[in-house]
PDB file of N, CA and C in Angstrom:
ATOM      1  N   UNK A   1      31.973 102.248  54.907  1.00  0.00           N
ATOM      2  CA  UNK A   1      32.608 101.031  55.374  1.00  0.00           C
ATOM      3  C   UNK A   1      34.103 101.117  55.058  1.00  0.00           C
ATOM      4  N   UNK A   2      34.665 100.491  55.739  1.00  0.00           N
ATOM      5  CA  UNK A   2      36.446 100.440  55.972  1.00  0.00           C
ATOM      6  C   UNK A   2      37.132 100.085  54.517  1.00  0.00           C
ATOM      7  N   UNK A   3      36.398  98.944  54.334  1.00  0.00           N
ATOM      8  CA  UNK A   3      36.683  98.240  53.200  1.00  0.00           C
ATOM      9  C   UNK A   3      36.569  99.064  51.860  1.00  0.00           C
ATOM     10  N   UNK A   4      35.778  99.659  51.847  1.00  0.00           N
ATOM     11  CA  UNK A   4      35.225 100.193  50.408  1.00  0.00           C
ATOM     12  C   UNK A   4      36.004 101.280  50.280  1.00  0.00           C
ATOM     13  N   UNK A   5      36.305 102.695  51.321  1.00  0.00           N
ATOM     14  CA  UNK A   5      37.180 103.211  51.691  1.00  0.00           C
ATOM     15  C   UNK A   5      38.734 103.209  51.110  1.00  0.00           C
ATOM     16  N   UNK A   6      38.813 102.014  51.825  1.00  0.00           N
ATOM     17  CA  UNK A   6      40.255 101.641  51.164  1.00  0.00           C
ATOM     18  C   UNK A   6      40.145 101.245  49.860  1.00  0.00           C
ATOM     19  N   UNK A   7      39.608  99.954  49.382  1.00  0.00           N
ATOM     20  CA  UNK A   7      40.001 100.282  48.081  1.00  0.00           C
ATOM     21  C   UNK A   7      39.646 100.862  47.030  1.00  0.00           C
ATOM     22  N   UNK A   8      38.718 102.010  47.310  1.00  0.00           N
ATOM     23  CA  UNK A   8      39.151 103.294  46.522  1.00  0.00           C
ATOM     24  C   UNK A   8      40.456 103.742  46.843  1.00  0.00           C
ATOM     25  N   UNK A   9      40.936 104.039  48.050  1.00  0.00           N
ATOM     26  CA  UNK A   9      42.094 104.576  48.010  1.00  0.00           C
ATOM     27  C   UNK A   9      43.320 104.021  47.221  1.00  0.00           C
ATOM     28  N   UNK A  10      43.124 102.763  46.940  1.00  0.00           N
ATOM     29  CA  UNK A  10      44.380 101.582  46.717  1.00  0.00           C
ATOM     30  C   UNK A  10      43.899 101.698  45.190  1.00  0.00           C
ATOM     31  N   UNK A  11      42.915 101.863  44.728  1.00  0.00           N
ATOM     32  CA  UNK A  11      42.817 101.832  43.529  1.00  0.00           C
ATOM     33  C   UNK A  11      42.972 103.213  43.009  1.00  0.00           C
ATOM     34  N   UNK A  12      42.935 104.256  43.107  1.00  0.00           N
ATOM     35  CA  UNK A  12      43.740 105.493  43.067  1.00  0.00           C
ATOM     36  C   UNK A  12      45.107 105.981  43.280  1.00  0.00           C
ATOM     37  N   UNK A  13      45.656 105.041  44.258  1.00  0.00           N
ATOM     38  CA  UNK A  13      47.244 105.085  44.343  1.00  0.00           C
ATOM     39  C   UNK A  13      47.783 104.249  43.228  1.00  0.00           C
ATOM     40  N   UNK A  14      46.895 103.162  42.695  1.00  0.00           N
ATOM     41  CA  UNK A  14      48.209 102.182  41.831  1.00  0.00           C
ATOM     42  C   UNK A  14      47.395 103.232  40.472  1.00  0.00           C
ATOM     43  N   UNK A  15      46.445 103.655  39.924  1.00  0.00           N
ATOM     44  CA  UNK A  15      45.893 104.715  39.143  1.00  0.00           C
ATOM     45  C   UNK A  15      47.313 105.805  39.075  1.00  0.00           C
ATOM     46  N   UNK A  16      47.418 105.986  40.009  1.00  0.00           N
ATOM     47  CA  UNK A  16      48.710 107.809  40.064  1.00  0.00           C
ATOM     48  C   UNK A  16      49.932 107.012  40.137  1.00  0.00           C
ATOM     49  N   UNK A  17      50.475 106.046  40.731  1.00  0.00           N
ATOM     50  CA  UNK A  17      51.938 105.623  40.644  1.00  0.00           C
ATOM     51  C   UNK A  17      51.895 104.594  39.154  1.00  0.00           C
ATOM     52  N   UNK A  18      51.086 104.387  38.699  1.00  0.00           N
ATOM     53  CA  UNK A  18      51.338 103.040  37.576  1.00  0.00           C
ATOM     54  C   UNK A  18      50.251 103.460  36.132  1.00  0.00           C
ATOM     55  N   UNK A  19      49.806 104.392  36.340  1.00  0.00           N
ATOM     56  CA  UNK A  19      48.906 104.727  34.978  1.00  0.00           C
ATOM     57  C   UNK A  19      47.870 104.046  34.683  1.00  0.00           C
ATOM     58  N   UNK A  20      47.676 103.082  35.420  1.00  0.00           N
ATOM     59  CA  UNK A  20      46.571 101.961  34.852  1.00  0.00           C
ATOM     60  C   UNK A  20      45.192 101.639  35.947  1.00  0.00           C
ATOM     61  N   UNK A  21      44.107 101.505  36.006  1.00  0.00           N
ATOM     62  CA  UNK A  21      43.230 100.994  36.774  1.00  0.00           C
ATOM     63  C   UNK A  21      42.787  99.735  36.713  1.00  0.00           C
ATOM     64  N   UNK A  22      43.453  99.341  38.313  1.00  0.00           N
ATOM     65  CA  UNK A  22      43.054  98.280  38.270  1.00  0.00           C
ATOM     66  C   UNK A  22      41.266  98.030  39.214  1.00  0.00           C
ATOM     67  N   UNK A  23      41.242  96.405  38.788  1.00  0.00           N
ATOM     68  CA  UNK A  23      40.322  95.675  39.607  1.00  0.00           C
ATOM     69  C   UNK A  23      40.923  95.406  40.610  1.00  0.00           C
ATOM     70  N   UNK A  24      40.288  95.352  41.530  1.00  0.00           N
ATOM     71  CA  UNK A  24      40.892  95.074  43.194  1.00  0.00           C
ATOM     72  C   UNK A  24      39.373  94.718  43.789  1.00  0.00           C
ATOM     73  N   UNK A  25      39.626  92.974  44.553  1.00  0.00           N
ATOM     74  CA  UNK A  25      38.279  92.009  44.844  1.00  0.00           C
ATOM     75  C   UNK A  25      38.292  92.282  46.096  1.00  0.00           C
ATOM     76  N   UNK A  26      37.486  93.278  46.804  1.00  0.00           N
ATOM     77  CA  UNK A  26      37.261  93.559  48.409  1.00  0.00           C
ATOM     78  C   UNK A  26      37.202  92.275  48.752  1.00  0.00           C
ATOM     79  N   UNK A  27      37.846  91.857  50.341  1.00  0.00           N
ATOM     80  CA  UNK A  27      38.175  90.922  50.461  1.00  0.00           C
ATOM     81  C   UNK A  27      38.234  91.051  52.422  1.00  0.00           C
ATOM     82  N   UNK A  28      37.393  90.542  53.017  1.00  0.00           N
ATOM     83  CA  UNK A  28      37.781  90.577  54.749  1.00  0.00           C
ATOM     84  C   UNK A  28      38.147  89.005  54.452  1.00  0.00           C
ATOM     85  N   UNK A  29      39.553  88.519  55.535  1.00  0.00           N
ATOM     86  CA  UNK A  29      39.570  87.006  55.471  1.00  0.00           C
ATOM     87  C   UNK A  29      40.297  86.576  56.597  1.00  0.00           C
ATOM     88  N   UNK A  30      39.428  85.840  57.324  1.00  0.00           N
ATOM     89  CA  UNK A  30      39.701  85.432  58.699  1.00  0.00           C
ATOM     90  C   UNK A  30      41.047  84.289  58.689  1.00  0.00           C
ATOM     91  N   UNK A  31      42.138  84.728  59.756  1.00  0.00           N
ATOM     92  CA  UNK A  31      43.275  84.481  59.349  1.00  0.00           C
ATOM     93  C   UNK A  31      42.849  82.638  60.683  1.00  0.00           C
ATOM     94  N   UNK A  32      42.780  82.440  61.699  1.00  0.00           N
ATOM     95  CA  UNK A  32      42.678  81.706  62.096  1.00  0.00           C
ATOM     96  C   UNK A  32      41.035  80.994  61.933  1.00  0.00           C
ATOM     97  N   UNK A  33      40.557  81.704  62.644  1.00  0.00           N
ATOM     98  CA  UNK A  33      38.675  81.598  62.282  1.00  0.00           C
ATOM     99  C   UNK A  33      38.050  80.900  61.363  1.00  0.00           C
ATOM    100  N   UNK A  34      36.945  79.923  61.525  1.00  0.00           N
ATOM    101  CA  UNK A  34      36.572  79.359  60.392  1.00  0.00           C
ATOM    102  C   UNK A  34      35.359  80.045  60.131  1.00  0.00           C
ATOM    103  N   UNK A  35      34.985  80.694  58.685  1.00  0.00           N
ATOM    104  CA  UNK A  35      34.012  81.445  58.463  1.00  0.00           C
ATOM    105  C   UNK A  35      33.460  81.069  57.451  1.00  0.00           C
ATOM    106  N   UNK A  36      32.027  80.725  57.175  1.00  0.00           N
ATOM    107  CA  UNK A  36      31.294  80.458  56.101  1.00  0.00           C
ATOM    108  C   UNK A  36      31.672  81.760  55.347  1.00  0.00           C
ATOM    109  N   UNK A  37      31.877  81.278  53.912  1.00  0.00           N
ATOM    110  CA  UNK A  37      32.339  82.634  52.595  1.00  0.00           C
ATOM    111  C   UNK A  37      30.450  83.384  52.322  1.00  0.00           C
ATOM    112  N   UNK A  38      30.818  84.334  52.127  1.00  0.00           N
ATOM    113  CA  UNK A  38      29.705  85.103  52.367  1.00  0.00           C
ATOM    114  C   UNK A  38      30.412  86.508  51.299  1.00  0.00           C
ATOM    115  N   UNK A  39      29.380  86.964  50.382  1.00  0.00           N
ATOM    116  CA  UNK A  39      29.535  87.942  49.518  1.00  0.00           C
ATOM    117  C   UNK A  39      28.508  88.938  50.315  1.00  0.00           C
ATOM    118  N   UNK A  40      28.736  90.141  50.913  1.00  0.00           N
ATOM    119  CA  UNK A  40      28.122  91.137  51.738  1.00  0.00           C
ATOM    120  C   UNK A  40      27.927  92.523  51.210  1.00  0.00           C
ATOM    121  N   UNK A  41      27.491  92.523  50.272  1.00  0.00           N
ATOM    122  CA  UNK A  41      27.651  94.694  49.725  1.00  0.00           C
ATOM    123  C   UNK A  41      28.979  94.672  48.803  1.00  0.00           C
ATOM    124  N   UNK A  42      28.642  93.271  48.267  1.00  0.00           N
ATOM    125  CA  UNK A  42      30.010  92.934  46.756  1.00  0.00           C
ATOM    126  C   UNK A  42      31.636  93.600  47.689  1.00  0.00           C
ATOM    127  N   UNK A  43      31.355  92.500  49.078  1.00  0.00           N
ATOM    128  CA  UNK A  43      32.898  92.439  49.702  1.00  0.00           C
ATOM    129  C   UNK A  43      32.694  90.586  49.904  1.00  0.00           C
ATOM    130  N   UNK A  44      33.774  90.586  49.617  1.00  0.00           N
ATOM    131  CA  UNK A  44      33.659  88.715  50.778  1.00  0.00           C
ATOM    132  C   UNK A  44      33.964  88.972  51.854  1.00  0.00           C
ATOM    133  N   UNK A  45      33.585  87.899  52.344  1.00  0.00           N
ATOM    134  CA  UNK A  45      33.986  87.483  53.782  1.00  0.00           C
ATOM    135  C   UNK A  45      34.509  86.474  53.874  1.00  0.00           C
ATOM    136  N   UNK A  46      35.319  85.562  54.089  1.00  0.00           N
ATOM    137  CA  UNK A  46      35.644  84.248  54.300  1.00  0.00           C
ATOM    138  C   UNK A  46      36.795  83.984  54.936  1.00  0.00           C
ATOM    139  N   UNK A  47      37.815  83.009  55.104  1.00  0.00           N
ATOM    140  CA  UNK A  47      38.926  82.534  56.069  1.00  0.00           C
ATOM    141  C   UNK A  47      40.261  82.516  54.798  1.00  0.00           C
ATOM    142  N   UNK A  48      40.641  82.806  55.239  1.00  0.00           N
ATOM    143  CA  UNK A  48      42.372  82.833  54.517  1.00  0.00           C
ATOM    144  C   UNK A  48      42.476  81.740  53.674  1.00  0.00           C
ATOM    145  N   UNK A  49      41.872  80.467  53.610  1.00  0.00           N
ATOM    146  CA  UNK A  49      42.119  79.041  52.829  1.00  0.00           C
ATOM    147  C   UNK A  49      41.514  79.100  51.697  1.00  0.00           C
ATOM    148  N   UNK A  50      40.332  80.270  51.652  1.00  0.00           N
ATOM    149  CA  UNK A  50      39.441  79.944  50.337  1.00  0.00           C
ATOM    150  C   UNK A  50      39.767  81.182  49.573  1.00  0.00           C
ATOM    151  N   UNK A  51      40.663  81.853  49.907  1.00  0.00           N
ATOM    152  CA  UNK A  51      41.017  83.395  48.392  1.00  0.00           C
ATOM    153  C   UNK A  51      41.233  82.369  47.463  1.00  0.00           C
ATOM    154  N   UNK A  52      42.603  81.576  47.584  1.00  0.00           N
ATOM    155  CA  UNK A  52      42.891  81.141  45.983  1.00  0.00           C
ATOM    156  C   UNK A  52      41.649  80.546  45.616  1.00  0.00           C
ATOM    157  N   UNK A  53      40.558  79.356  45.839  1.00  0.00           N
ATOM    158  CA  UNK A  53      39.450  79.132  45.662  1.00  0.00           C
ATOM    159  C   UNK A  53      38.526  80.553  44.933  1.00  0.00           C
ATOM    160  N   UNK A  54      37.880  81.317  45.408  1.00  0.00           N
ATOM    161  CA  UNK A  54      37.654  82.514  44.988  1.00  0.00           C
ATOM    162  C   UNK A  54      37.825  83.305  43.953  1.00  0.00           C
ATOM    163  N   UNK A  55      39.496  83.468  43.683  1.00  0.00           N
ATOM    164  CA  UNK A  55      40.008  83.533  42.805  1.00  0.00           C
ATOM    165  C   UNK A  55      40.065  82.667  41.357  1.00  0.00           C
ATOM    166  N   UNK A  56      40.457  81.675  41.600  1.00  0.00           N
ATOM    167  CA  UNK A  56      40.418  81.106  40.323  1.00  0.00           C
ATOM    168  C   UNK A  56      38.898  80.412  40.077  1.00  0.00           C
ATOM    169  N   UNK A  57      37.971  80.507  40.816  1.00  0.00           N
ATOM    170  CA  UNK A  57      36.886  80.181  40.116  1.00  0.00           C
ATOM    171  C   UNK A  57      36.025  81.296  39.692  1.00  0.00           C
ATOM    172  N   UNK A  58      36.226  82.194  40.443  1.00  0.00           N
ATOM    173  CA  UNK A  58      34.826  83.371  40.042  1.00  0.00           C
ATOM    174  C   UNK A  58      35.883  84.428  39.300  1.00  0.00           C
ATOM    175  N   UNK A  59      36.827  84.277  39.484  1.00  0.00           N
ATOM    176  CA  UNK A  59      37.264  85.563  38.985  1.00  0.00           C
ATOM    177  C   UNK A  59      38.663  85.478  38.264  1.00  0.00           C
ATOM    178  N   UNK A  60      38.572  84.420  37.320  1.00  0.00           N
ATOM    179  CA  UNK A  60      39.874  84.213  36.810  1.00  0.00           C
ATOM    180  C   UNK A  60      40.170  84.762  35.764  1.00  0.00           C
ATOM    181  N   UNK A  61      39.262  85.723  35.176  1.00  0.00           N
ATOM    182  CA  UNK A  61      39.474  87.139  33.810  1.00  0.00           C
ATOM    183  C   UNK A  61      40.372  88.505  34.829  1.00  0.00           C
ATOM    184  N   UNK A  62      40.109  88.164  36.066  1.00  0.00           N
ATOM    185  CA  UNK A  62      40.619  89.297  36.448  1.00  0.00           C
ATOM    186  C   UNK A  62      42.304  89.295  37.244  1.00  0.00           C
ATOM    187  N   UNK A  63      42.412  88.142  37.358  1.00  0.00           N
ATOM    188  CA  UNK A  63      43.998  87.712  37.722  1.00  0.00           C
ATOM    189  C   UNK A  63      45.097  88.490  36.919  1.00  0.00           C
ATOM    190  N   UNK A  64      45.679  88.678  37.152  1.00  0.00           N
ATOM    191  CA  UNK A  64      46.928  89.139  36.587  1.00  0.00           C
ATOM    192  C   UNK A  64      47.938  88.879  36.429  1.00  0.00           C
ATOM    193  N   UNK A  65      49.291  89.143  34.892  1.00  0.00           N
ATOM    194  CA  UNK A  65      50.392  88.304  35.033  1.00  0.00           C
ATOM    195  C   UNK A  65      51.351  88.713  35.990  1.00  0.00           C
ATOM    196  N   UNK A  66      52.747  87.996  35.929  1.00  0.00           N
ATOM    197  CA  UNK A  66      53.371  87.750  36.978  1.00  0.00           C
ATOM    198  C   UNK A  66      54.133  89.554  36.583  1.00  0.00           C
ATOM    199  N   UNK A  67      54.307  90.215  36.088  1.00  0.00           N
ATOM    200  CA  UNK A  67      54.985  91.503  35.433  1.00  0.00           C
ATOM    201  C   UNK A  67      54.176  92.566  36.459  1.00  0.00           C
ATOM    202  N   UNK A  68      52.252  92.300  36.031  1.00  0.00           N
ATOM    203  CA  UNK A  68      51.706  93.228  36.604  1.00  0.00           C
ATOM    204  C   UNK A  68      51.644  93.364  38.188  1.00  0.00           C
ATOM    205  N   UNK A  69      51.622  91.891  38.745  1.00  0.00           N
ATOM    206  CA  UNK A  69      51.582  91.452  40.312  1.00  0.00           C
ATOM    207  C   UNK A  69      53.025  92.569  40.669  1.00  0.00           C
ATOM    208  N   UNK A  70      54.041  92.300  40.035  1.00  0.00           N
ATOM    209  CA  UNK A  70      55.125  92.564  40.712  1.00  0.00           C
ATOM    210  C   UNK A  70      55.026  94.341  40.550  1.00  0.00           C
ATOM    211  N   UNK A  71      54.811  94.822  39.960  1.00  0.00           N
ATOM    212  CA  UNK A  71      54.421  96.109  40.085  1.00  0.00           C
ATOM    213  C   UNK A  71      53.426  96.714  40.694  1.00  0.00           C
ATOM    214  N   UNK A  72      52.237  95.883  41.328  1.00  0.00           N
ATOM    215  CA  UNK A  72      51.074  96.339  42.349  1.00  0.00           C
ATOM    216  C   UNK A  72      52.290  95.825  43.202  1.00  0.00           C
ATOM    217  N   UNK A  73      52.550  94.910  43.756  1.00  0.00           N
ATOM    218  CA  UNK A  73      53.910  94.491  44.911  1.00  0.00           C
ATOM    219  C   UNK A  73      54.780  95.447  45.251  1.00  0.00           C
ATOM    220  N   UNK A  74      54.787  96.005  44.274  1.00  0.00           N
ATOM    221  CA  UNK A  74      56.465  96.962  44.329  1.00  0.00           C
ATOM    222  C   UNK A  74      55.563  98.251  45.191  1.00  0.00           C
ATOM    223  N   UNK A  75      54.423  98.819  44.585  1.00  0.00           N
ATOM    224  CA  UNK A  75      53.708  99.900  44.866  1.00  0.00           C
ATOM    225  C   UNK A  75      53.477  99.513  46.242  1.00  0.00           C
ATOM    226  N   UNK A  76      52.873  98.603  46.693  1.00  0.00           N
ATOM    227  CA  UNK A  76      52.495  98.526  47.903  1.00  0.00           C
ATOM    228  C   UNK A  76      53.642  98.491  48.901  1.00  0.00           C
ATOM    229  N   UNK A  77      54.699  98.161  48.673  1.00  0.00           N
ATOM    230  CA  UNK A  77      55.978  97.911  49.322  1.00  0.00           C
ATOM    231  C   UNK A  77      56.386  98.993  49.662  1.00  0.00           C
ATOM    232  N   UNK A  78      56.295 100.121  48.977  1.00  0.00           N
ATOM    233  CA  UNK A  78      56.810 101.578  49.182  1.00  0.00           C
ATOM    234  C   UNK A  78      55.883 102.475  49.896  1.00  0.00           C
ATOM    235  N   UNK A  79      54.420 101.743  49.975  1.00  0.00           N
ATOM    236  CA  UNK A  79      53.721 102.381  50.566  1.00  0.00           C
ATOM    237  C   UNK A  79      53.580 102.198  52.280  1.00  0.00           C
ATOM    238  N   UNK A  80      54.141 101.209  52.121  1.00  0.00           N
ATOM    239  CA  UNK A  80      54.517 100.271  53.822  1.00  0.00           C
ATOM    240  C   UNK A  80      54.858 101.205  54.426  1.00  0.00           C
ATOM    241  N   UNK A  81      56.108 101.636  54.072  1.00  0.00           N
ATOM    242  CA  UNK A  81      57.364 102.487  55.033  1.00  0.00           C
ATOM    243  C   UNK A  81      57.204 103.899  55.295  1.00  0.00           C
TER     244      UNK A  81
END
């Protein structure tokens, strides 16, 4: 699957550019679409309105501070171009 795919890959790139392994919450999320949230093969599914929901209820040990965000940010930013 696409999903799983990638974030192995994403979790191996911030692994080799940043030293550290992270958690990363597979995540499909329907940007207009209204979609019942649905956990599928430990990916969600749901609509763009309910991540922060998601986030801070099921998974708020795994959030990160504002230091570490900006360094997965920075990584991904360079990986854009």
């Amino acid at each position: 699957m696409q999903v799983k795919g990638q974030l192995k890959w994403l979790q191996s790139e911030l692994l080799k550019t940043t030293g550290k392994k992270y958690e990363i919450i597979p995540t499909i999320a329907f940007i207009v679409w209204f979609v019942d949230t649905e956990k599928i093969d430990n990916i969600y599914v749901t609509q763009a309105k309910t991540i922060n929901n998601i986030l801070e209820n099921k998974y708020r040990d795994v959030l990160y501070n504002d230091e570490e965000l900006k360094r997965i940010t920075s990584c991904i930013h360079k990986w854009e171009r």
